[in-house]
C-alpha atoms as a PDB file:
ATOM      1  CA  UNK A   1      40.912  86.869  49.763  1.00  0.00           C
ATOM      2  CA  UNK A   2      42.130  90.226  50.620  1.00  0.00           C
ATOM      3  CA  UNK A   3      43.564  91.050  53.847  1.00  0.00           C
ATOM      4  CA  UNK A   4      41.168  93.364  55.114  1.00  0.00           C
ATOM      5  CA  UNK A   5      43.702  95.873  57.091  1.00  0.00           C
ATOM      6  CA  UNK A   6      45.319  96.435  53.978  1.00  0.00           C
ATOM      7  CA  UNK A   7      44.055  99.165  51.877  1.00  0.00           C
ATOM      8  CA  UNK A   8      41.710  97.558  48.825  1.00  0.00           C
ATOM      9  CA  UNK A   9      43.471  96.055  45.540  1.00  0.00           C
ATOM     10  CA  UNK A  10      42.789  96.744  42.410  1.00  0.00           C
ATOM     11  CA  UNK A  11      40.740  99.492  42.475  1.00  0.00           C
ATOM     12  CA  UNK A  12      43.150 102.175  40.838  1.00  0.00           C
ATOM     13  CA  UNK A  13      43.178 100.114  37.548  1.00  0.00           C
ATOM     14  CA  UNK A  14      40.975 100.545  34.553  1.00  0.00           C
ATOM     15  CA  UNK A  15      40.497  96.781  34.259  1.00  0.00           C
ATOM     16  CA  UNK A  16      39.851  94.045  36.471  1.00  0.00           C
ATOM     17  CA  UNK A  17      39.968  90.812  35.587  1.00  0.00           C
ATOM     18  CA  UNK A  18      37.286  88.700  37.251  1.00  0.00           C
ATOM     19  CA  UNK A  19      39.581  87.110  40.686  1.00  0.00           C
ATOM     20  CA  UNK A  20      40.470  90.732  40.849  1.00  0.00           C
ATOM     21  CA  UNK A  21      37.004  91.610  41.004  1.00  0.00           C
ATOM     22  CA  UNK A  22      36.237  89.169  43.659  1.00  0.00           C
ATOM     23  CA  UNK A  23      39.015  90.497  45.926  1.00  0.00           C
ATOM     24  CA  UNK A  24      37.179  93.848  45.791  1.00  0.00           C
ATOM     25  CA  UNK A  25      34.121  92.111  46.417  1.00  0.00           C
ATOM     26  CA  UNK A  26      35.418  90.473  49.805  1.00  0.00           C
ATOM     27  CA  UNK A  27      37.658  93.072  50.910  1.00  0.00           C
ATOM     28  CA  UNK A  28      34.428  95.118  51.457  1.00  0.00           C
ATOM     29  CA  UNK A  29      31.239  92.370  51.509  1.00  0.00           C
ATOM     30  CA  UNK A  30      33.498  91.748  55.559  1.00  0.00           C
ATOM     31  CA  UNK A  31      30.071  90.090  57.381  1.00  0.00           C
ATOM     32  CA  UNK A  32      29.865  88.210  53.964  1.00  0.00           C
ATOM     33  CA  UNK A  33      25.963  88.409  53.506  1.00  0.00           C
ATOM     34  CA  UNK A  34      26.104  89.449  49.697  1.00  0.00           C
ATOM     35  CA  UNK A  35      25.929  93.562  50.064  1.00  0.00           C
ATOM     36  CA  UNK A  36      28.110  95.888  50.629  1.00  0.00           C
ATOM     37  CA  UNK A  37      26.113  98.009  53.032  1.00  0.00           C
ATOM     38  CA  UNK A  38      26.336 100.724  56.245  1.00  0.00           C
ATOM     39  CA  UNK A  39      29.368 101.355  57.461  1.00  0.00           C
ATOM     40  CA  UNK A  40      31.244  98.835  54.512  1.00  0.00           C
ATOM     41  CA  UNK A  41      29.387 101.012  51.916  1.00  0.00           C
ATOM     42  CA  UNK A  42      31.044 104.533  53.306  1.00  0.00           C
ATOM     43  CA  UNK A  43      34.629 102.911  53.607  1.00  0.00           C
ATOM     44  CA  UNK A  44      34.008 101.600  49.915  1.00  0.00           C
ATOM     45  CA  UNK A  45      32.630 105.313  48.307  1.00  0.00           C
ATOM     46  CA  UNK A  46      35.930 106.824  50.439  1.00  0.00           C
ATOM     47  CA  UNK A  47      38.536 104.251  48.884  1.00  0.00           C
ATOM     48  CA  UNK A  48      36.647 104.319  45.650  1.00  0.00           C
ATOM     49  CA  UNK A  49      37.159 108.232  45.734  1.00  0.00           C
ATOM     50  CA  UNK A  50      40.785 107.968  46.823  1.00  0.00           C
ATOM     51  CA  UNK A  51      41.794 105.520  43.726  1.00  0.00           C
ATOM     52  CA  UNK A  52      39.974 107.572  41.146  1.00  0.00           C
ATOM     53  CA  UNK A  53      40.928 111.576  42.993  1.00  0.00           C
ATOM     54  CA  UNK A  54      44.519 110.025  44.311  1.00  0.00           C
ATOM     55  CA  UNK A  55      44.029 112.270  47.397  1.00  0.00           C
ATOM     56  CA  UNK A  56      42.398 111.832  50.920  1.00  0.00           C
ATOM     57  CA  UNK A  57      39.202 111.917  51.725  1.00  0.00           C
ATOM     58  CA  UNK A  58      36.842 113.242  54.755  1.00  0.00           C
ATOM     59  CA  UNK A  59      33.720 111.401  55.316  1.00  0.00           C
ATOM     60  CA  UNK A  60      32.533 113.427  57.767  1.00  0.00           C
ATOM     61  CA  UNK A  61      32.611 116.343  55.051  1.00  0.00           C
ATOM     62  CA  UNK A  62      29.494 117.775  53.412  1.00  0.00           C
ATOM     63  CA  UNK A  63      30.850 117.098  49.941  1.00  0.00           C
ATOM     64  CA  UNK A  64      31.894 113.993  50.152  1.00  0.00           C
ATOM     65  CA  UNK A  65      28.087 112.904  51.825  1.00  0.00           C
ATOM     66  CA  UNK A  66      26.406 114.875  48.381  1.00  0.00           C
ATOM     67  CA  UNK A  67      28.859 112.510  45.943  1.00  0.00           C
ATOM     68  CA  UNK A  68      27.682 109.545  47.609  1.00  0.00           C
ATOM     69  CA  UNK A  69      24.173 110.292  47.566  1.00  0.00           C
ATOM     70  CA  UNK A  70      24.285 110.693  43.475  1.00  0.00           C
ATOM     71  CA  UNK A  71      26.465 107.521  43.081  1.00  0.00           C
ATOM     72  CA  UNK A  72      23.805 105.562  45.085  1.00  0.00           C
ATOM     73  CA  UNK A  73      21.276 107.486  42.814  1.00  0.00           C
ATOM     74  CA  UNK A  74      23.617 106.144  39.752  1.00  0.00           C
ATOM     75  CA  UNK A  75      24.285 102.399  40.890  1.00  0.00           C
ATOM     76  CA  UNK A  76      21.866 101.115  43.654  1.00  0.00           C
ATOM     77  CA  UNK A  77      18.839 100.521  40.596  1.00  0.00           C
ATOM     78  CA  UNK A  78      16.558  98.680  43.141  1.00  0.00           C
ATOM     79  CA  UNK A  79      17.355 101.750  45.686  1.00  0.00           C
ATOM     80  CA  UNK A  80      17.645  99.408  48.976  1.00  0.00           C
ATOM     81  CA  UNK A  81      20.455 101.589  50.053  1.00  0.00           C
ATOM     82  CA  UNK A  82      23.493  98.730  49.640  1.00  0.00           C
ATOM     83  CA  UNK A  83      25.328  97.686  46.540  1.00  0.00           C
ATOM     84  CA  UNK A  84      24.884  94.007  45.534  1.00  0.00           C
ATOM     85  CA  UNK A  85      27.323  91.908  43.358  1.00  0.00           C
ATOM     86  CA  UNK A  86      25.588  92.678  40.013  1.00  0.00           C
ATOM     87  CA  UNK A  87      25.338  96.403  40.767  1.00  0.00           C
ATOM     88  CA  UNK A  88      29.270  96.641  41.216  1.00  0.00           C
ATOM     89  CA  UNK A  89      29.801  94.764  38.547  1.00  0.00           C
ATOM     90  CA  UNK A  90      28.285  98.564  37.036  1.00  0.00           C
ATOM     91  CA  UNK A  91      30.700 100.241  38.944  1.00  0.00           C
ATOM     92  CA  UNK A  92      34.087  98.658  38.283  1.00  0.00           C
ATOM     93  CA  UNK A  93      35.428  97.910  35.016  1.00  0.00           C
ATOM     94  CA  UNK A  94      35.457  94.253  34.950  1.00  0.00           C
ATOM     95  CA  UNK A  95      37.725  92.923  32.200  1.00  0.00           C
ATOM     96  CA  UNK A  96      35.250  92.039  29.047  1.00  0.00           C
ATOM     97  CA  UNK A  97      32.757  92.662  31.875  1.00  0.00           C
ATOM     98  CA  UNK A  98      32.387  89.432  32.556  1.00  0.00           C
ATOM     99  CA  UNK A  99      29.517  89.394  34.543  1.00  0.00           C
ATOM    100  CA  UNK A 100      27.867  91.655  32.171  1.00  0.00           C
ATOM    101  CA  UNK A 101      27.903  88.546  29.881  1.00  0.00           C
ATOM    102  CA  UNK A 102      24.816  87.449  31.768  1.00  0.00           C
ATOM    103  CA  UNK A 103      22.938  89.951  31.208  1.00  0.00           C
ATOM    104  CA  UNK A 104      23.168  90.134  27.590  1.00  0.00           C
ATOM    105  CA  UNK A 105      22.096  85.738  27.345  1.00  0.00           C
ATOM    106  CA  UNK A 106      19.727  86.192  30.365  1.00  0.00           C
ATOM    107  CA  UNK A 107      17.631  89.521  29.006  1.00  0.00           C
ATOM    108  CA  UNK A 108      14.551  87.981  30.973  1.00  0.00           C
ATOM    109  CA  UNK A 109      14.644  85.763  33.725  1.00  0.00           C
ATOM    110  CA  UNK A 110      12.250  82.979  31.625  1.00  0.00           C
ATOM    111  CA  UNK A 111      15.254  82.940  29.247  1.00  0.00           C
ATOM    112  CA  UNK A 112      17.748  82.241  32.585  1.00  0.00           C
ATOM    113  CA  UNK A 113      15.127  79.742  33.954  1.00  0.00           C
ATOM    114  CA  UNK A 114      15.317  78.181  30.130  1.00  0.00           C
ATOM    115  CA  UNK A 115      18.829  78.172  30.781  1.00  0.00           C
ATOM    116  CA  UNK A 116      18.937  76.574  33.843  1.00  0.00           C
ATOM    117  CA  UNK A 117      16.686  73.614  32.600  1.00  0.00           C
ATOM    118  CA  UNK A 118      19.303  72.970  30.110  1.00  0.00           C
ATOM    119  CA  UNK A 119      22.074  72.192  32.524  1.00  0.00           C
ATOM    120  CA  UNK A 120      20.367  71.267  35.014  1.00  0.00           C
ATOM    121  CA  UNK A 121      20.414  67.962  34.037  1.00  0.00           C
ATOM    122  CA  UNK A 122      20.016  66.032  36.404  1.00  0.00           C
ATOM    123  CA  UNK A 123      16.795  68.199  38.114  1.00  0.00           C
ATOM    124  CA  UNK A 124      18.683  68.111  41.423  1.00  0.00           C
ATOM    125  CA  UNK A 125      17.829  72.102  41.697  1.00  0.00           C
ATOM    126  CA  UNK A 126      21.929  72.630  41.519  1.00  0.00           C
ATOM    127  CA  UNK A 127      24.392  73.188  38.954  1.00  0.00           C
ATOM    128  CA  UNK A 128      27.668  70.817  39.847  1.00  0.00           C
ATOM    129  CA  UNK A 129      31.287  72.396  38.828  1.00  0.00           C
ATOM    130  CA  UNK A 130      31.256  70.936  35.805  1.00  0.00           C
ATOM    131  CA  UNK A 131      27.546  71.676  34.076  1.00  0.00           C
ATOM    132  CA  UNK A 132      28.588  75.344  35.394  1.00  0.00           C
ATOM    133  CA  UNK A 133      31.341  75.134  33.087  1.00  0.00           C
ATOM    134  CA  UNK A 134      28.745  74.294  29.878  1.00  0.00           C
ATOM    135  CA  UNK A 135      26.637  77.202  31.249  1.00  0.00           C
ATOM    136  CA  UNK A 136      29.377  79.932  31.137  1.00  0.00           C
ATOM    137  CA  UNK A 137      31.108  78.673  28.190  1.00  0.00           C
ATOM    138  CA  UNK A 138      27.382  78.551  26.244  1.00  0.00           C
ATOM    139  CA  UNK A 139      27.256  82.197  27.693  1.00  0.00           C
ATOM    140  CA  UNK A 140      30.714  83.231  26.438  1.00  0.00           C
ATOM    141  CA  UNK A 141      29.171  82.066  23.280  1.00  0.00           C
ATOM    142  CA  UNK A 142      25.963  83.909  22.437  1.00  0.00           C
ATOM    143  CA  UNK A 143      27.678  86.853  24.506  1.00  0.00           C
ATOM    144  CA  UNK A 144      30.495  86.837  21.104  1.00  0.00           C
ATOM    145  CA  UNK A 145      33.167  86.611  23.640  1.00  0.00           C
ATOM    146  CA  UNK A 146      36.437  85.481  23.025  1.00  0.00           C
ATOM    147  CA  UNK A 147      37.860  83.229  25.738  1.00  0.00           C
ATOM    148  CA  UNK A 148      40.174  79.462  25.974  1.00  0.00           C
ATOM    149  CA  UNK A 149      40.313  77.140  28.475  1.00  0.00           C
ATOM    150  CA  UNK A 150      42.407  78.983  31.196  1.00  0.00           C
ATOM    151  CA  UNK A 151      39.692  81.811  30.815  1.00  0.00           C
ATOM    152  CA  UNK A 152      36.222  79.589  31.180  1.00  0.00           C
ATOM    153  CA  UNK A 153      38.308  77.797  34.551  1.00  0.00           C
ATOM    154  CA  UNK A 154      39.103  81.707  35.640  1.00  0.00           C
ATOM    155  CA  UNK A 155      35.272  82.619  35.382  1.00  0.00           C
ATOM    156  CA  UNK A 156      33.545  79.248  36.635  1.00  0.00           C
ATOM    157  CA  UNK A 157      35.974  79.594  39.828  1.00  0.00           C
ATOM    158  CA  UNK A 158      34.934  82.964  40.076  1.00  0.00           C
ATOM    159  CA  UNK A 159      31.321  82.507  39.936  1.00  0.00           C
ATOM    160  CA  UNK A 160      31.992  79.796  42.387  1.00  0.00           C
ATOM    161  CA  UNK A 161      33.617  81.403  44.760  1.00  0.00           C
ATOM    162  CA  UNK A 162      31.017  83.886  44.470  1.00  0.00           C
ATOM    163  CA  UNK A 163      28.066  82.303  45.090  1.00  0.00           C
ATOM    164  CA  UNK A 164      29.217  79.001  46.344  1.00  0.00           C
ATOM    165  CA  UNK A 165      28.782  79.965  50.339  1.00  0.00           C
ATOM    166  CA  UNK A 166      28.946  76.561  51.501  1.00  0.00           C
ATOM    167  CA  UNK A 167      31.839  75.172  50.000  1.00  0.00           C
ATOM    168  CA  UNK A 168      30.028  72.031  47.865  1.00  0.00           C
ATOM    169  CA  UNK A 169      31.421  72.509  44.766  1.00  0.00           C
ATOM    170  CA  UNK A 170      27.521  73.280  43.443  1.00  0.00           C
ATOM    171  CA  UNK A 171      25.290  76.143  42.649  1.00  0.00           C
ATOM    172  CA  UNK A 172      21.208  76.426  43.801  1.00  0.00           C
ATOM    173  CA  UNK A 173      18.962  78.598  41.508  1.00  0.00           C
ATOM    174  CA  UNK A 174      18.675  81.554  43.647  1.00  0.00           C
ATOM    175  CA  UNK A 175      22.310  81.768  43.999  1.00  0.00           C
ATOM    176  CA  UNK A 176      22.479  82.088  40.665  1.00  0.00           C
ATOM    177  CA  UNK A 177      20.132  84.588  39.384  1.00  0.00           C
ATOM    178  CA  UNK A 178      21.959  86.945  41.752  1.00  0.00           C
ATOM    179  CA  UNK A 179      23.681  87.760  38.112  1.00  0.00           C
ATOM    180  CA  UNK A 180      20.625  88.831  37.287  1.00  0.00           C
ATOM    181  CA  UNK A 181      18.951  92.569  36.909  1.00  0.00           C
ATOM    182  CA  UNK A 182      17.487  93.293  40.043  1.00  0.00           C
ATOM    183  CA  UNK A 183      14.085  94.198  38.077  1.00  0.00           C
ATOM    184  CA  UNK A 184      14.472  90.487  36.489  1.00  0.00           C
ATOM    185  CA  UNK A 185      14.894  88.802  39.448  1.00  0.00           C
ATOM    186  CA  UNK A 186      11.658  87.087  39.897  1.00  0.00           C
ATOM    187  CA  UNK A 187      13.286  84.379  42.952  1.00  0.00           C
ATOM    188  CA  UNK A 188      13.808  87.326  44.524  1.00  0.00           C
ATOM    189  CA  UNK A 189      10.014  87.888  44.761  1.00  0.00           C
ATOM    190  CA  UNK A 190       9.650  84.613  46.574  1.00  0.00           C
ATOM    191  CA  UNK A 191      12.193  85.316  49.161  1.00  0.00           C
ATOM    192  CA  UNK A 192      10.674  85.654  51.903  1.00  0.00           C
ATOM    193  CA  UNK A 193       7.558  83.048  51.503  1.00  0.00           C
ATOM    194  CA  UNK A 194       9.885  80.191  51.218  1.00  0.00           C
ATOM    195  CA  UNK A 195       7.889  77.099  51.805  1.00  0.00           C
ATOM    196  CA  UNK A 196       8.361  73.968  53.818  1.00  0.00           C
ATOM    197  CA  UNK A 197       8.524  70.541  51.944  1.00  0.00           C
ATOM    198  CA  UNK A 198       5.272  70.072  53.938  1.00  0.00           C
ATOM    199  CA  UNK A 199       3.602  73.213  52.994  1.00  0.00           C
ATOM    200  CA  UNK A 200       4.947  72.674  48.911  1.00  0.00           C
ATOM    201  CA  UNK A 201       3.634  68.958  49.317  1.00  0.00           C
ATOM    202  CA  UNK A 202      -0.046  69.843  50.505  1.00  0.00           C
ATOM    203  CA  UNK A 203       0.163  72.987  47.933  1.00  0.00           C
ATOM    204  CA  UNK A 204       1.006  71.021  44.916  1.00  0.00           C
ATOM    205  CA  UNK A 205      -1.310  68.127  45.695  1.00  0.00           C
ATOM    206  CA  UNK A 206      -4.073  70.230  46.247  1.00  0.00           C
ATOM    207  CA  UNK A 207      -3.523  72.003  42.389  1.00  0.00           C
ATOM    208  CA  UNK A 208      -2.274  68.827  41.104  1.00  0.00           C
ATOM    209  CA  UNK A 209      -6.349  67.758  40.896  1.00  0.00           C
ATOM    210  CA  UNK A 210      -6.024  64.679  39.080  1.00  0.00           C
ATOM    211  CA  UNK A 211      -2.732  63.318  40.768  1.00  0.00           C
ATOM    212  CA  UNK A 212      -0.997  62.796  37.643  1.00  0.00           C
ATOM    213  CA  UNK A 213       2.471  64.696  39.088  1.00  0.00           C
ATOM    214  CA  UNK A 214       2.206  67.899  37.590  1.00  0.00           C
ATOM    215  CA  UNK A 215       0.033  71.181  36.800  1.00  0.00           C
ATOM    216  CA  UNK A 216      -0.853  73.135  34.165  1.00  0.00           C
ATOM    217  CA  UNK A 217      -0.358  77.191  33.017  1.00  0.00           C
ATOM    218  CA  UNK A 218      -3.741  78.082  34.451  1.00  0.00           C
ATOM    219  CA  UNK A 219      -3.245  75.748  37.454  1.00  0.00           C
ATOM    220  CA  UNK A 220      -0.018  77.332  38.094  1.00  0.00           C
ATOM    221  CA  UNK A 221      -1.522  80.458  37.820  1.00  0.00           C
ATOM    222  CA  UNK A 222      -4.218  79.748  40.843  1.00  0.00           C
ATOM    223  CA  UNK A 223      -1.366  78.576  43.090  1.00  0.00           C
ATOM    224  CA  UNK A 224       0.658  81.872  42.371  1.00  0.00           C
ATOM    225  CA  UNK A 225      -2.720  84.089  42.997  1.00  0.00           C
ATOM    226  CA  UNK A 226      -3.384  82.241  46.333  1.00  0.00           C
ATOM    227  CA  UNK A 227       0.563  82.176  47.359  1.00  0.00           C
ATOM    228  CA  UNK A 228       1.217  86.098  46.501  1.00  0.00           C
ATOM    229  CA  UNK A 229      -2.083  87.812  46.681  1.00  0.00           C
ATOM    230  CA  UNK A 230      -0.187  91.630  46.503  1.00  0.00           C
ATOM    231  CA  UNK A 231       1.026  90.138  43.259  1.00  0.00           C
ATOM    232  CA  UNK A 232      -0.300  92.685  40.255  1.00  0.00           C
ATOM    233  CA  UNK A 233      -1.515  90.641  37.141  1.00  0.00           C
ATOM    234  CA  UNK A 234       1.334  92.311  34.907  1.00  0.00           C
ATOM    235  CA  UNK A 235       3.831  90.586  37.961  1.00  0.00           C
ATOM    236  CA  UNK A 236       2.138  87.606  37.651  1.00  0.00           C
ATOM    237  CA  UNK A 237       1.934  87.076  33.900  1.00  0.00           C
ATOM    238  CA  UNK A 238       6.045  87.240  33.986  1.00  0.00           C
ATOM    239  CA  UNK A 239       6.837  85.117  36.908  1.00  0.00           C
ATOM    240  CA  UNK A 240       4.448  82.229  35.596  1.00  0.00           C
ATOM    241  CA  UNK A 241       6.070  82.513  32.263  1.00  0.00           C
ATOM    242  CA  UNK A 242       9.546  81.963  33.996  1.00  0.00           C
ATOM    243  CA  UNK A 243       8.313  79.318  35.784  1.00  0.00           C
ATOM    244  CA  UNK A 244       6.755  77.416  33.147  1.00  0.00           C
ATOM    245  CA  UNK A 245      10.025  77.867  31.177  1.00  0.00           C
ATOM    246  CA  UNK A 246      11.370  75.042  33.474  1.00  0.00           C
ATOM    247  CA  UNK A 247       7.959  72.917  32.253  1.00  0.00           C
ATOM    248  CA  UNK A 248       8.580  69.796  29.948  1.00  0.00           C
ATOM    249  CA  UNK A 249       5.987  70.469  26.951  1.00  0.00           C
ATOM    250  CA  UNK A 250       3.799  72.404  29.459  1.00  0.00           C
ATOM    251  CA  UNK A 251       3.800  70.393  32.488  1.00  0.00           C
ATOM    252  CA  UNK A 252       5.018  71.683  35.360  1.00  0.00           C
ATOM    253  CA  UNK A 253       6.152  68.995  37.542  1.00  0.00           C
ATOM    254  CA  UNK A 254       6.799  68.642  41.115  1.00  0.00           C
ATOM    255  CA  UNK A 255      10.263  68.513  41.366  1.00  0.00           C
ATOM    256  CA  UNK A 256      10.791  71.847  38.589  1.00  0.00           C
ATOM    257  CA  UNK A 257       8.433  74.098  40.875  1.00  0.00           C
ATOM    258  CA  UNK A 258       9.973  72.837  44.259  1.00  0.00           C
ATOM    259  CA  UNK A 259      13.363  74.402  42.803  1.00  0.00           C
ATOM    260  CA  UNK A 260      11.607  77.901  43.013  1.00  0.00           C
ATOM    261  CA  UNK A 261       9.670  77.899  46.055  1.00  0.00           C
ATOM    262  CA  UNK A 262      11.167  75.573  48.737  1.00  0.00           C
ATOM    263  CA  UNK A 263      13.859  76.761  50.666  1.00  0.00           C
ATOM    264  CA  UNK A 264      15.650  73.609  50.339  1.00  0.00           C
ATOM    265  CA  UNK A 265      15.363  71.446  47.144  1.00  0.00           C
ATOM    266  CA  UNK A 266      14.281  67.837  48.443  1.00  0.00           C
ATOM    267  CA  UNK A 267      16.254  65.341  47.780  1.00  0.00           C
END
């Protein structure tokens, strides 16, 4: 990690490789809660400036305040007023960008849910070290990336480190749709009505009519309309169809729909 006195690494070169771009990351992300925001945001735009201009820089000057507003304009596409992973992954030129990878395999978030399922294998709601590996490698692939061995470790430990806050060696599906779009980021919808495993349980058994374990499309449908009444039908349409694309031949079962809207998978 770098030392945080120290002015930032990296960011006078055209290409980062992917560690590189996780120094960055923590040299400026210092309370560690996945944005660089406030007062880490300014310090960023002002180094950022320095590297590119190669001369000081006054915050405090009109100028300087007018650039920063347009490269927020340019950069922060959900306009919350910080820069998440993802959006500096816009900003800096990653080496092969990397990141950017995801975006082109995970165009919708039904397509990163479909993902998921597929290394996911053991429905535990996490990906362990090693299925992670699968998932970038089957990435690199579609992405027509050219990578070897040394590479794929480089990127899963990267991603790891990333998004790994706890230190278990394993990834949870929120974590990892952090890679993507902001605007495709359906989990982040269900943020902040994460439910109990008491609240899921009396949910799902109360959809689940017939007690056979899982729901339906339509049934899944009902439980998102009662859940998220704000939600507009257009909204609604695209989360269920990410949602069902974690269904085995339509059904939806318990465990697959705890993954999205517990706070903690049960295990």
């Amino acid at each position: 990690m770098a030392n945080k006195g120290q002015h930032p690494p990296y960011l006078h070169l055209a290409e980062l490789t992917a560690s590189q771009f996780l120094d960055i990351w923590n040299h400026f992300d210092t309370d560690g809660n996945g944005y660089i925001e406030g007062k880490e945001l300014e310090n960023f735009f002002r180094e950022l400036e320095v590297a590119r201009r190669g001369a000081g820089v006054d915050p405090t000057n009109v100028s300087f305040r007018e650039k920063m507003k347009e490269f927020m304009t340019k950069f922060d596409k959900n306009k919350d007023g910080r820069i998440e992973m993802s959006e500096l992954a816009q900003i800096l030129p990653t080496e092969e960008n990397f990141l950017l990878c995801f975006r082109t395999f995970v165009g919708s978030s039904a397509e990163f849910m479909a993902a998921w399922r597929r290394y996911d294998t053991d429905r535990s709601g996490y990906i362990e070290a090693n299925e992670l590996k699968g998932f970038l490698s089957d990435l690199l692939k579609k992405a027509n990336r050219h990578y070897d061995d040394q590479k794929l470790h480089e990127y899963t430990q990267t991603i790891l480190k990333m998004f790994d806050l706890n230190g278990d060696g394993k990834l949870g599906l929120s974590e990892m749709a952090r890679l993507l779009p902001v605007q495709e980021n359906f989990l982040l919808k269900f943020e902040g009505i994460k439910l109990t495993s008491e609240q899921f349980n009396a949910i799902f058994t109360y959809y689940d009519k017939d007690g056979n374990g899982y729901i339906d499309e339509q049934e899944l449908e009902a439980l998102l309309k009662d859940l998220y009444e704000e939600v507009d039908t257009k909204n609604l349409t695209g989360y269920k169809k990410s949602i069902m694309a974690l269904a085995d031949g339509g059904k939806l079962y318990r465990t697959e729909l705890e993954i999205v809207l517990c706070r903690e998978p049960m295990l």
